[in-house]
PDB file of N, CA and C in Angstrom:
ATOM      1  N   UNK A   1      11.082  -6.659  26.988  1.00  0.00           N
ATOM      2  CA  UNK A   1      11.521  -5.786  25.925  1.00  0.00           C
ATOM      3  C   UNK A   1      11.208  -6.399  24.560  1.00  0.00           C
ATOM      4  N   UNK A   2      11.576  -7.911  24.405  1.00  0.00           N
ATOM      5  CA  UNK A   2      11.013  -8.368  23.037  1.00  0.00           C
ATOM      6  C   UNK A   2       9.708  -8.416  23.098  1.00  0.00           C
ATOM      7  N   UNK A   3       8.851  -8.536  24.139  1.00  0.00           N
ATOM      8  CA  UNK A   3       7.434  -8.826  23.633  1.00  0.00           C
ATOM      9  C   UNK A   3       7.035  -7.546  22.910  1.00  0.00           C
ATOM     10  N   UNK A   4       7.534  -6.018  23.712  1.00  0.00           N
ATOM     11  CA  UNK A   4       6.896  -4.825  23.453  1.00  0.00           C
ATOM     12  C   UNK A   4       7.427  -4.401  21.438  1.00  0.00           C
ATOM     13  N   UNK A   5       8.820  -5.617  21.171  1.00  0.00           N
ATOM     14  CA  UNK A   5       9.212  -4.926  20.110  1.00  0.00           C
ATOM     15  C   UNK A   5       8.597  -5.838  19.258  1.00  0.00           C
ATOM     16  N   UNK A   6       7.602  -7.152  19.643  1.00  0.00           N
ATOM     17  CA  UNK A   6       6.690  -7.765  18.706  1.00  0.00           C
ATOM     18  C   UNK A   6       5.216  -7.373  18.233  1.00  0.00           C
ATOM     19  N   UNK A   7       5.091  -6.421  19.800  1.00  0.00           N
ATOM     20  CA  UNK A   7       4.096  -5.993  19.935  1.00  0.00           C
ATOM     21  C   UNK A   7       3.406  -4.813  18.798  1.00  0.00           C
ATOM     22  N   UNK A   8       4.454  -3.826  18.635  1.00  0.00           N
ATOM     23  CA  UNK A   8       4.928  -3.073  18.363  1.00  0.00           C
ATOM     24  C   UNK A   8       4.810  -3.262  16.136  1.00  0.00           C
ATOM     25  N   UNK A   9       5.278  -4.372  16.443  1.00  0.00           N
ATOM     26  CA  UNK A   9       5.744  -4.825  14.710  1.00  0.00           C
ATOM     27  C   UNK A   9       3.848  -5.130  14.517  1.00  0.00           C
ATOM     28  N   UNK A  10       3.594  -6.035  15.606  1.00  0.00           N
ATOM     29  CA  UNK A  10       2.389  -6.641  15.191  1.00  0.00           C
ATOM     30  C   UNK A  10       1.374  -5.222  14.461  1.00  0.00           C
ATOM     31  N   UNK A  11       1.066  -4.440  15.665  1.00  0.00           N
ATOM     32  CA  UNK A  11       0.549  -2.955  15.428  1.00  0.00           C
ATOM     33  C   UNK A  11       0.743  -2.543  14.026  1.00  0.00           C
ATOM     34  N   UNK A  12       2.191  -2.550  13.718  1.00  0.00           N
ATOM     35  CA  UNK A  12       2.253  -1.618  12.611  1.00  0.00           C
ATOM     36  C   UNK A  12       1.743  -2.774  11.375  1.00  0.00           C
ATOM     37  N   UNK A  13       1.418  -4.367  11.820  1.00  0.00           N
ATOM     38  CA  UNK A  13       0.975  -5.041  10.398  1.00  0.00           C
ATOM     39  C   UNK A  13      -0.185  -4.719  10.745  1.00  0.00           C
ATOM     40  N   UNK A  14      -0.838  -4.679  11.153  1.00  0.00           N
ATOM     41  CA  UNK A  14      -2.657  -4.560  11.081  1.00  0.00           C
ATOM     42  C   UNK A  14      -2.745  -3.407  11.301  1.00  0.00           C
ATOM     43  N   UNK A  15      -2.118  -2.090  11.609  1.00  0.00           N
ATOM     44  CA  UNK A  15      -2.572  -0.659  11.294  1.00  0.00           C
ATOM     45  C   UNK A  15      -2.340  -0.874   9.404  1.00  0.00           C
ATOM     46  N   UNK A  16      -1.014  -1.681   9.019  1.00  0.00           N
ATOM     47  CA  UNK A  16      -1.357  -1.784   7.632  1.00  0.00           C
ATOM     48  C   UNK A  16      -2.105  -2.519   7.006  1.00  0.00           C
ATOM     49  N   UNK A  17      -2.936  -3.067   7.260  1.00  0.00           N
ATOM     50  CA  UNK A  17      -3.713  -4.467   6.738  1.00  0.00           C
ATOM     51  C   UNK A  17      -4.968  -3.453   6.837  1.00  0.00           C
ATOM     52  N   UNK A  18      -5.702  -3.018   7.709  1.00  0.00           N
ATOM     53  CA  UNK A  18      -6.699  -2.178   8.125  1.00  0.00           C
ATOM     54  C   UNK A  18      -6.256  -1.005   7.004  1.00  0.00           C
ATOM     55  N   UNK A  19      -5.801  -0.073   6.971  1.00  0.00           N
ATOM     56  CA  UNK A  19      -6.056   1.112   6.106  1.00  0.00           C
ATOM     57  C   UNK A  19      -6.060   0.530   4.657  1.00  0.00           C
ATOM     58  N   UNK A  20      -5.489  -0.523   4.152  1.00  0.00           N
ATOM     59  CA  UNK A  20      -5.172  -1.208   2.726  1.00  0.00           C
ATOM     60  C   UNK A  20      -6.285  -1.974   2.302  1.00  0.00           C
ATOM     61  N   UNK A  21      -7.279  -2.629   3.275  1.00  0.00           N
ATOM     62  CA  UNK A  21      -8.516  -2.957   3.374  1.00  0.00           C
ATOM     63  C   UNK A  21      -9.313  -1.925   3.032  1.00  0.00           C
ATOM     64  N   UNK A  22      -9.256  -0.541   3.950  1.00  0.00           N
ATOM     65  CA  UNK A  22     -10.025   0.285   3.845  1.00  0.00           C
ATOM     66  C   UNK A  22     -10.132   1.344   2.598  1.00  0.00           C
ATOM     67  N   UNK A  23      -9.059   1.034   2.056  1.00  0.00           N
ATOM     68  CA  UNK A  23      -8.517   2.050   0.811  1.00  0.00           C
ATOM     69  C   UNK A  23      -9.696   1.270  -0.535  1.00  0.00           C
ATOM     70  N   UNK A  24      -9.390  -0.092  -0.276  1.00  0.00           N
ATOM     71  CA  UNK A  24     -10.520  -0.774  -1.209  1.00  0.00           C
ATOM     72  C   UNK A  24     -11.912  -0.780  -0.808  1.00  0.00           C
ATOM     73  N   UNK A  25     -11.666  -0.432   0.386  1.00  0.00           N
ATOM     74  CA  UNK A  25     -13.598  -0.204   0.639  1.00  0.00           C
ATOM     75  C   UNK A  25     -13.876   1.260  -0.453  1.00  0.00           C
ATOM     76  N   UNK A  26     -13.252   1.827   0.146  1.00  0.00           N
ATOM     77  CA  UNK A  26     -13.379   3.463  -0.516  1.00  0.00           C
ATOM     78  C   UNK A  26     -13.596   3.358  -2.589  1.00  0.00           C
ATOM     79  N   UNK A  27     -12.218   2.767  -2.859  1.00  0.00           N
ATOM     80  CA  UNK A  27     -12.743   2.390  -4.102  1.00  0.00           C
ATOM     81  C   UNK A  27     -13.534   1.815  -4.161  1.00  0.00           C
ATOM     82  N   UNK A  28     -14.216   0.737  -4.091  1.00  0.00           N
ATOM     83  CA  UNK A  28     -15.635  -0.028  -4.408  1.00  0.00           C
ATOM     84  C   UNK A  28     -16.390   1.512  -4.726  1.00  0.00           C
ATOM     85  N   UNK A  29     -16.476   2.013  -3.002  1.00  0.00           N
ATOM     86  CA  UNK A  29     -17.995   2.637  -3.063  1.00  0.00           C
ATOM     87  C   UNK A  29     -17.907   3.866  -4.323  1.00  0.00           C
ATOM     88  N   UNK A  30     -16.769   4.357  -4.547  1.00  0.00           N
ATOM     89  CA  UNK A  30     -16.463   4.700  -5.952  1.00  0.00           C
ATOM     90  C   UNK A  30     -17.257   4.519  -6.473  1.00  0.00           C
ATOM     91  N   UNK A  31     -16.167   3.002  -7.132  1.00  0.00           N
ATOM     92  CA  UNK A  31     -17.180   2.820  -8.486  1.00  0.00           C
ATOM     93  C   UNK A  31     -18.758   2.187  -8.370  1.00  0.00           C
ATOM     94  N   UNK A  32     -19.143   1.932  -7.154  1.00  0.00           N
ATOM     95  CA  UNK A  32     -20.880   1.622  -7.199  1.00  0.00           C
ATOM     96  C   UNK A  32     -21.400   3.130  -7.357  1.00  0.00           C
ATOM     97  N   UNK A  33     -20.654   4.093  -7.081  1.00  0.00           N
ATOM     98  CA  UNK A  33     -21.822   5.468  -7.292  1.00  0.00           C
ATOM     99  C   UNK A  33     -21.994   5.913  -8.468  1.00  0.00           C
ATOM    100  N   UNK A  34     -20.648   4.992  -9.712  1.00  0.00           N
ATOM    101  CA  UNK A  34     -21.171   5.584 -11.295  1.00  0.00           C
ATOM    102  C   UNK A  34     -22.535   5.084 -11.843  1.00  0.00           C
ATOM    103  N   UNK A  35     -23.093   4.173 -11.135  1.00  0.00           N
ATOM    104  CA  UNK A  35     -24.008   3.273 -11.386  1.00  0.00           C
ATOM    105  C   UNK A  35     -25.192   3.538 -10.501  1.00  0.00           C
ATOM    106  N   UNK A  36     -26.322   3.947 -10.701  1.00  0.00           N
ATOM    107  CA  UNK A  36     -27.071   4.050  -9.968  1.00  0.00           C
ATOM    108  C   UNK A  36     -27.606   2.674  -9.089  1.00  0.00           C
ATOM    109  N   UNK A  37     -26.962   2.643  -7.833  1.00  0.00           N
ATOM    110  CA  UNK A  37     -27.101   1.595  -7.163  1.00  0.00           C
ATOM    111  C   UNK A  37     -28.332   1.623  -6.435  1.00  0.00           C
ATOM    112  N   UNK A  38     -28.927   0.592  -5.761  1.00  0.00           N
ATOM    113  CA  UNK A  38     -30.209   0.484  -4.724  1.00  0.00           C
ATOM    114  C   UNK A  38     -29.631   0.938  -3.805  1.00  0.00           C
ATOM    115  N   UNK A  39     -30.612   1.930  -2.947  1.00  0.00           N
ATOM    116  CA  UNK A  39     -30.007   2.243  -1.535  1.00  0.00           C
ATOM    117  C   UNK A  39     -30.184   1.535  -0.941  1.00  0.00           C
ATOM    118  N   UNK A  40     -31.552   0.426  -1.200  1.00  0.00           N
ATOM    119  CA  UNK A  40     -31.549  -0.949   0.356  1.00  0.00           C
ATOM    120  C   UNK A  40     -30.613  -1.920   0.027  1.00  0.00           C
ATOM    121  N   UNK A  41     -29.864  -1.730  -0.759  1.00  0.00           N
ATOM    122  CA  UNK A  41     -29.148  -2.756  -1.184  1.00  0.00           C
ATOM    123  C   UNK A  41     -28.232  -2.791   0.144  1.00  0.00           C
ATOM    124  N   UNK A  42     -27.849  -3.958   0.682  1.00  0.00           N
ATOM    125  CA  UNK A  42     -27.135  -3.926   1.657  1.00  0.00           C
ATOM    126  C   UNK A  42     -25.361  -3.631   1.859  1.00  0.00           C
ATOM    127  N   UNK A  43     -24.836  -4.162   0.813  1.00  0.00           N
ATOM    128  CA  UNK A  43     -23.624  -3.787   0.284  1.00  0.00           C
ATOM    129  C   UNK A  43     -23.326  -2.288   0.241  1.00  0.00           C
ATOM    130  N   UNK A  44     -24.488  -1.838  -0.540  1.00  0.00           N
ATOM    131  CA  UNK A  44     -24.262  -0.655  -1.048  1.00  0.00           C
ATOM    132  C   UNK A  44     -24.452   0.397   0.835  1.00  0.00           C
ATOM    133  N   UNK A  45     -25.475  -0.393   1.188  1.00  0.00           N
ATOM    134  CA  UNK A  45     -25.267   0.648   2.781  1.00  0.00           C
ATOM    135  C   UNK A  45     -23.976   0.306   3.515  1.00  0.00           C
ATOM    136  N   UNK A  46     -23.432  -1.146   3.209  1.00  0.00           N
ATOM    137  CA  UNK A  46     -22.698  -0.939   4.436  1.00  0.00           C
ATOM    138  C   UNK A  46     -21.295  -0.360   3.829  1.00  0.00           C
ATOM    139  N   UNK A  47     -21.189  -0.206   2.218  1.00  0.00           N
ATOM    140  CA  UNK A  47     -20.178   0.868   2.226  1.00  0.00           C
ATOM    141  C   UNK A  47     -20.112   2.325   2.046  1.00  0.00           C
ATOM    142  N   UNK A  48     -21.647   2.621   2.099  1.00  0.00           N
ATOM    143  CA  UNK A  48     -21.644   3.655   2.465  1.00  0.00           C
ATOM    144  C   UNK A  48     -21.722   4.341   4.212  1.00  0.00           C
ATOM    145  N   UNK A  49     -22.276   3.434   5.241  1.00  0.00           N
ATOM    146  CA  UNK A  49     -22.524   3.152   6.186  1.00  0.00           C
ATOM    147  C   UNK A  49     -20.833   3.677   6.843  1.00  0.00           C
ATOM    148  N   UNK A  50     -19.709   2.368   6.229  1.00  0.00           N
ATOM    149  CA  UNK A  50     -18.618   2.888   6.483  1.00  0.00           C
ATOM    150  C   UNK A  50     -17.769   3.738   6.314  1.00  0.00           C
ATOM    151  N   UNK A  51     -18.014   4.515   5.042  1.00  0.00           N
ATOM    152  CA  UNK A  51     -17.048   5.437   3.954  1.00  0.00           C
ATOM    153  C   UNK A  51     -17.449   6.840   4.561  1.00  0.00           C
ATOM    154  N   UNK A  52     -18.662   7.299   4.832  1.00  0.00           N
ATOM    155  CA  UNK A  52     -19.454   8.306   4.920  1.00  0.00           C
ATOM    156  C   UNK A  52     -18.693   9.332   6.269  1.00  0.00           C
ATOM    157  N   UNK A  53     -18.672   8.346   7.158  1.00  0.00           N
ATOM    158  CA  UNK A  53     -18.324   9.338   8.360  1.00  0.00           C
ATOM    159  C   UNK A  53     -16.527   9.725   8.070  1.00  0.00           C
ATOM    160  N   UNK A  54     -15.947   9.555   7.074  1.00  0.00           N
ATOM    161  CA  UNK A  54     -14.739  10.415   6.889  1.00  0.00           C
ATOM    162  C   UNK A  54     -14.753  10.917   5.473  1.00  0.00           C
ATOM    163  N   UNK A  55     -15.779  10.404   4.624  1.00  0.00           N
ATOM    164  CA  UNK A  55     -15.876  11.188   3.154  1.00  0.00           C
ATOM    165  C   UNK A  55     -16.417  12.839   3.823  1.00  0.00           C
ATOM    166  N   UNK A  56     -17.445  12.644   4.305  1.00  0.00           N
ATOM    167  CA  UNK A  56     -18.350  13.422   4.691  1.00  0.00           C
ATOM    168  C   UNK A  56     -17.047  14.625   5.282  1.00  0.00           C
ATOM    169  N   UNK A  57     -16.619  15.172   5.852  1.00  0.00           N
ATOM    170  CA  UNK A  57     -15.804  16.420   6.397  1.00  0.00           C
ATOM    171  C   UNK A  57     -15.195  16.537   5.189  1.00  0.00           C
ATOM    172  N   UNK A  58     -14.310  15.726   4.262  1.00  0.00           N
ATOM    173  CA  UNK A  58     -13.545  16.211   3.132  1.00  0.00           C
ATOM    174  C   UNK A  58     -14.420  16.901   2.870  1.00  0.00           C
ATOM    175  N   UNK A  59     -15.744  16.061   1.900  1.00  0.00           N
ATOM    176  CA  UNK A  59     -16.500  17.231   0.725  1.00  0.00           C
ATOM    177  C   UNK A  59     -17.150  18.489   1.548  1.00  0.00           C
ATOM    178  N   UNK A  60     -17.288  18.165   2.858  1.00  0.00           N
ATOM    179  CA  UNK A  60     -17.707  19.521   3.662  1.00  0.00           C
ATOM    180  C   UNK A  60     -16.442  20.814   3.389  1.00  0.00           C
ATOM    181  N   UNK A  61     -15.405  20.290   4.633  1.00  0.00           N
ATOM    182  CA  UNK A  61     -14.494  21.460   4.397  1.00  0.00           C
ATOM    183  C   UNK A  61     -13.668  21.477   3.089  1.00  0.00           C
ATOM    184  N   UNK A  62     -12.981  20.633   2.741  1.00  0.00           N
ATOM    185  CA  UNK A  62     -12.346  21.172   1.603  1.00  0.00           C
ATOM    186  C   UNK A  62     -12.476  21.550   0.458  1.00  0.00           C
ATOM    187  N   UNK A  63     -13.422  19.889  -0.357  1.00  0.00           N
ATOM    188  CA  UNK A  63     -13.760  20.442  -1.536  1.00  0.00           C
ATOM    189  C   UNK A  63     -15.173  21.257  -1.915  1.00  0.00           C
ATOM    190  N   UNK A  64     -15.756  21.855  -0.600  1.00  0.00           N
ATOM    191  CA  UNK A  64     -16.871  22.550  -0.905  1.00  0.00           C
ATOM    192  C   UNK A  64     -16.680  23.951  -1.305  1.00  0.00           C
ATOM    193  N   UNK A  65     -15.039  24.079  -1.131  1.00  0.00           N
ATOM    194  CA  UNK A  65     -14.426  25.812  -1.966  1.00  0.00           C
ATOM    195  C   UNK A  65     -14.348  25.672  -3.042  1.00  0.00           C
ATOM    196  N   UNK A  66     -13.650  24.303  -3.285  1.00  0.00           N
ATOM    197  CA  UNK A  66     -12.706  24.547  -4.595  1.00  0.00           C
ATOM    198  C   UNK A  66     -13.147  23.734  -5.417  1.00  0.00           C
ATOM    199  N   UNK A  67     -13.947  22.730  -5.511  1.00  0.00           N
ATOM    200  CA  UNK A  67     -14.592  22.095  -6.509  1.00  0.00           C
ATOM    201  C   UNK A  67     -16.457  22.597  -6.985  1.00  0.00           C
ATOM    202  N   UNK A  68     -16.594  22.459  -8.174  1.00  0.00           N
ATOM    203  CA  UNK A  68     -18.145  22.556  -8.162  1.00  0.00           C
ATOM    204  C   UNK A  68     -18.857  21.204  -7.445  1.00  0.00           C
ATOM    205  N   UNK A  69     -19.954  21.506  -7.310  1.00  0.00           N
ATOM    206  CA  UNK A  69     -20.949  20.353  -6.731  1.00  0.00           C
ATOM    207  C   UNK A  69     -21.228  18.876  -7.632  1.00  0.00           C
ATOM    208  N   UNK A  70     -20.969  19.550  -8.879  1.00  0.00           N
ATOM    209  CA  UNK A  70     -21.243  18.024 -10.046  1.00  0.00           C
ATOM    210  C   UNK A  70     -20.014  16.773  -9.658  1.00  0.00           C
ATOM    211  N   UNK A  71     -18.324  17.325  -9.186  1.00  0.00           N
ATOM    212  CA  UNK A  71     -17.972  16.580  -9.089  1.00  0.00           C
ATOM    213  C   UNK A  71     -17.382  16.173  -7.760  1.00  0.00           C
ATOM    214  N   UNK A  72     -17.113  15.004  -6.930  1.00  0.00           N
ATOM    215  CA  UNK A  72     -17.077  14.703  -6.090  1.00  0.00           C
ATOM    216  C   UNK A  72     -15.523  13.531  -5.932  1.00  0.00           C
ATOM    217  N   UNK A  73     -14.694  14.660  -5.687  1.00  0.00           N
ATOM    218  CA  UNK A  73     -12.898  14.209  -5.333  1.00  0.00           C
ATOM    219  C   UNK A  73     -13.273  13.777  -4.130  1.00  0.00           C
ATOM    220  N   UNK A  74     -13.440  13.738  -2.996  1.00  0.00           N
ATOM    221  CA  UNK A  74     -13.455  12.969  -1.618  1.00  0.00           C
ATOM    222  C   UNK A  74     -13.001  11.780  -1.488  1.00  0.00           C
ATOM    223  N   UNK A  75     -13.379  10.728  -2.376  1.00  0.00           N
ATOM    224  CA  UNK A  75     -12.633   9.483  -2.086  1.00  0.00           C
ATOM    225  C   UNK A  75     -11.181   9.405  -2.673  1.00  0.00           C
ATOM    226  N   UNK A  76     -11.040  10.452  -3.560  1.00  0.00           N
ATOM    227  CA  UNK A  76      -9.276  10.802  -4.153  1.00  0.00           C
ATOM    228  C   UNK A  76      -8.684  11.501  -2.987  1.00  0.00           C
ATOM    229  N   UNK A  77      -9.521  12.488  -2.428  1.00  0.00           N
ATOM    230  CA  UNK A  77      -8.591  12.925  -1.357  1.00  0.00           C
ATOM    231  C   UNK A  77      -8.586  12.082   0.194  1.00  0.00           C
ATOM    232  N   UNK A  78      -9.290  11.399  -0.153  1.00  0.00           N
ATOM    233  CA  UNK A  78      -9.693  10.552   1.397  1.00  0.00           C
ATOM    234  C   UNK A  78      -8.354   9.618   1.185  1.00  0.00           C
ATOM    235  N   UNK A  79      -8.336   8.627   0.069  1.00  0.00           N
ATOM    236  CA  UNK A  79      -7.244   7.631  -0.852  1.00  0.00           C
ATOM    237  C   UNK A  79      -6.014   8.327   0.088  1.00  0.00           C
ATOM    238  N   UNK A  80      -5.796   9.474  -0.732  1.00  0.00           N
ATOM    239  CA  UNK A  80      -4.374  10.127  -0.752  1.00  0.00           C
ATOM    240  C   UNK A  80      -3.834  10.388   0.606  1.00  0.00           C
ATOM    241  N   UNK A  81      -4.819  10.894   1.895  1.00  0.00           N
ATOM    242  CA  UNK A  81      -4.503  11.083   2.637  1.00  0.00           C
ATOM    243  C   UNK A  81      -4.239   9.745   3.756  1.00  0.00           C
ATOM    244  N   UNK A  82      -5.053   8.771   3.119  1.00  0.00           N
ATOM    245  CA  UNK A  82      -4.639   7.129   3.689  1.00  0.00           C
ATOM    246  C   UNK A  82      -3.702   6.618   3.220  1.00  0.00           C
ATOM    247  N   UNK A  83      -3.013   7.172   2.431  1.00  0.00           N
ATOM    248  CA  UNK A  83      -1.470   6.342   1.377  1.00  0.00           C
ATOM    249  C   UNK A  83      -0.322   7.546   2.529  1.00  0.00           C
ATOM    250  N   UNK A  84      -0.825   8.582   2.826  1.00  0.00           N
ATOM    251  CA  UNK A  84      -0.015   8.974   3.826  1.00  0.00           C
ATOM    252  C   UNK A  84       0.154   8.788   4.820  1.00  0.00           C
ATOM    253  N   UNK A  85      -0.898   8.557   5.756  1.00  0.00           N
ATOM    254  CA  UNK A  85      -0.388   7.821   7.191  1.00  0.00           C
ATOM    255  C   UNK A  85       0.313   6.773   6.754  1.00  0.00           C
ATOM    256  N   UNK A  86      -0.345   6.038   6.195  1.00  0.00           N
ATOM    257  CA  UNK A  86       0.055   4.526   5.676  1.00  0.00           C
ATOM    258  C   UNK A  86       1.703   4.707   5.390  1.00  0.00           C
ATOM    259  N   UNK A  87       2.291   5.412   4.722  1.00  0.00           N
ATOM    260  CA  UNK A  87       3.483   6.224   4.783  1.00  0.00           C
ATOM    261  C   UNK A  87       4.240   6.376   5.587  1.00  0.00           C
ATOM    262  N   UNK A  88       3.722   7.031   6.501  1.00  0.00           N
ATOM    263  CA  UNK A  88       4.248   8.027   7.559  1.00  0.00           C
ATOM    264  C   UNK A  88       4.116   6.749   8.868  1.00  0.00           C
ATOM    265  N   UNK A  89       3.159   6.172   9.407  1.00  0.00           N
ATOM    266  CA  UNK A  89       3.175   5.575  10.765  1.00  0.00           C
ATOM    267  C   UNK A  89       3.693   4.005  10.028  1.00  0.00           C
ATOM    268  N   UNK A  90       3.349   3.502   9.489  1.00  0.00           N
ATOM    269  CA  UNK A  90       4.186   1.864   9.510  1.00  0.00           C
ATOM    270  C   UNK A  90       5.450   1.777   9.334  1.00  0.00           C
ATOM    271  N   UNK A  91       6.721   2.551   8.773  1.00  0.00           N
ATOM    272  CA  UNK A  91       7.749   2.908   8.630  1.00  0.00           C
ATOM    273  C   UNK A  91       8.363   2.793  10.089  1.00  0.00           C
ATOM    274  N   UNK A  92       7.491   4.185  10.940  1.00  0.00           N
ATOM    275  CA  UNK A  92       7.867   5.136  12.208  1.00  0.00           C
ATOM    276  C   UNK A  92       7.711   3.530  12.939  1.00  0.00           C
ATOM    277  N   UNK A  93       6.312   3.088  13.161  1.00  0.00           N
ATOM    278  CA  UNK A  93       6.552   2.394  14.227  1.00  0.00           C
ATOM    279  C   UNK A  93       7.438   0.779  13.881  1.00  0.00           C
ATOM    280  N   UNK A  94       7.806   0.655  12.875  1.00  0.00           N
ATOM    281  CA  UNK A  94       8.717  -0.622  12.601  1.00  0.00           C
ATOM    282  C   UNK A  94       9.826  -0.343  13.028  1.00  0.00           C
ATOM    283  N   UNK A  95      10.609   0.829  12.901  1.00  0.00           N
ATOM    284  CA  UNK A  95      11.317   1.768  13.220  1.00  0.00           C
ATOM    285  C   UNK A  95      11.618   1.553  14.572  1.00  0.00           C
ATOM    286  N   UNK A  96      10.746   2.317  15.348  1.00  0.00           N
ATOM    287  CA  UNK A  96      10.406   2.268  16.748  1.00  0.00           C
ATOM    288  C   UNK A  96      10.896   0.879  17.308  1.00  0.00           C
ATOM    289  N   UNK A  97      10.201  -0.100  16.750  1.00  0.00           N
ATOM    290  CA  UNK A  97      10.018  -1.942  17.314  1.00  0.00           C
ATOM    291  C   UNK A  97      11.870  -2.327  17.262  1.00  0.00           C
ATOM    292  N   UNK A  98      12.668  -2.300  16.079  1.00  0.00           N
ATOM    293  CA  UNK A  98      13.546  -2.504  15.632  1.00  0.00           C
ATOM    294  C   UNK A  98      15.072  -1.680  16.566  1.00  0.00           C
ATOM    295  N   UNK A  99      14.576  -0.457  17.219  1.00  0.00           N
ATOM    296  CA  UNK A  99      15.341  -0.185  18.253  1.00  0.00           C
ATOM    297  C   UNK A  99      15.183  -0.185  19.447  1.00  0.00           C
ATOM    298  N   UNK A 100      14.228  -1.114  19.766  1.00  0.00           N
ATOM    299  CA  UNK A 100      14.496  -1.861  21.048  1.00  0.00           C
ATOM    300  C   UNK A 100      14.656  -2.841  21.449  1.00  0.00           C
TER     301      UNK A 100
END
């Protein structure tokens, strides 16, 4: 029972360490796109490499209604919606660990 409620704690630090990492990947690739960056640049691929396969559905479904094409919210709404799990599951599962 204690291992599962260490287990448990451990999870919810590196589900938070991982999205809080990833929240700064997202900003970087931000601010490298005000700047016309090299695409072979390697940095620049591997945060785009990483960012892309969940930027990519935002600016598809959402902001392809409601925003024009010049500007590009995706990593604000990508951010926002990672400050919510981040929210919502490390709380729940500390939670979880702590009553058993």
């Amino acid at each position: 029972m204690f291992a599962l409620k260490y287990l448990l704690l451990a999870i919810a630090d590196i589900l938070n360490w991982t999205i809080t990492i990833y929240i700064w990947i997202v900003i970087a690739r931000a601010l490298i796109s005000w700047v016309q960056p090299n695409p072979y640049n390697p940095i620049v691929r591997f945060l785009e490499g990483i960012t892309e396969p969940l930027l990519a559905p935002i600016r598809y479904f959402l902001l392809r209604r409601f925003m024009p094409p010049m500007i590009d919210l995706s990593p604000l709404v990508l951010i926002l919606l990672l400050y919510l799990i981040r929210g919502f599951s490390i709380p729940t599962l500390r939670e979880l660990a702590m009553r058993l």
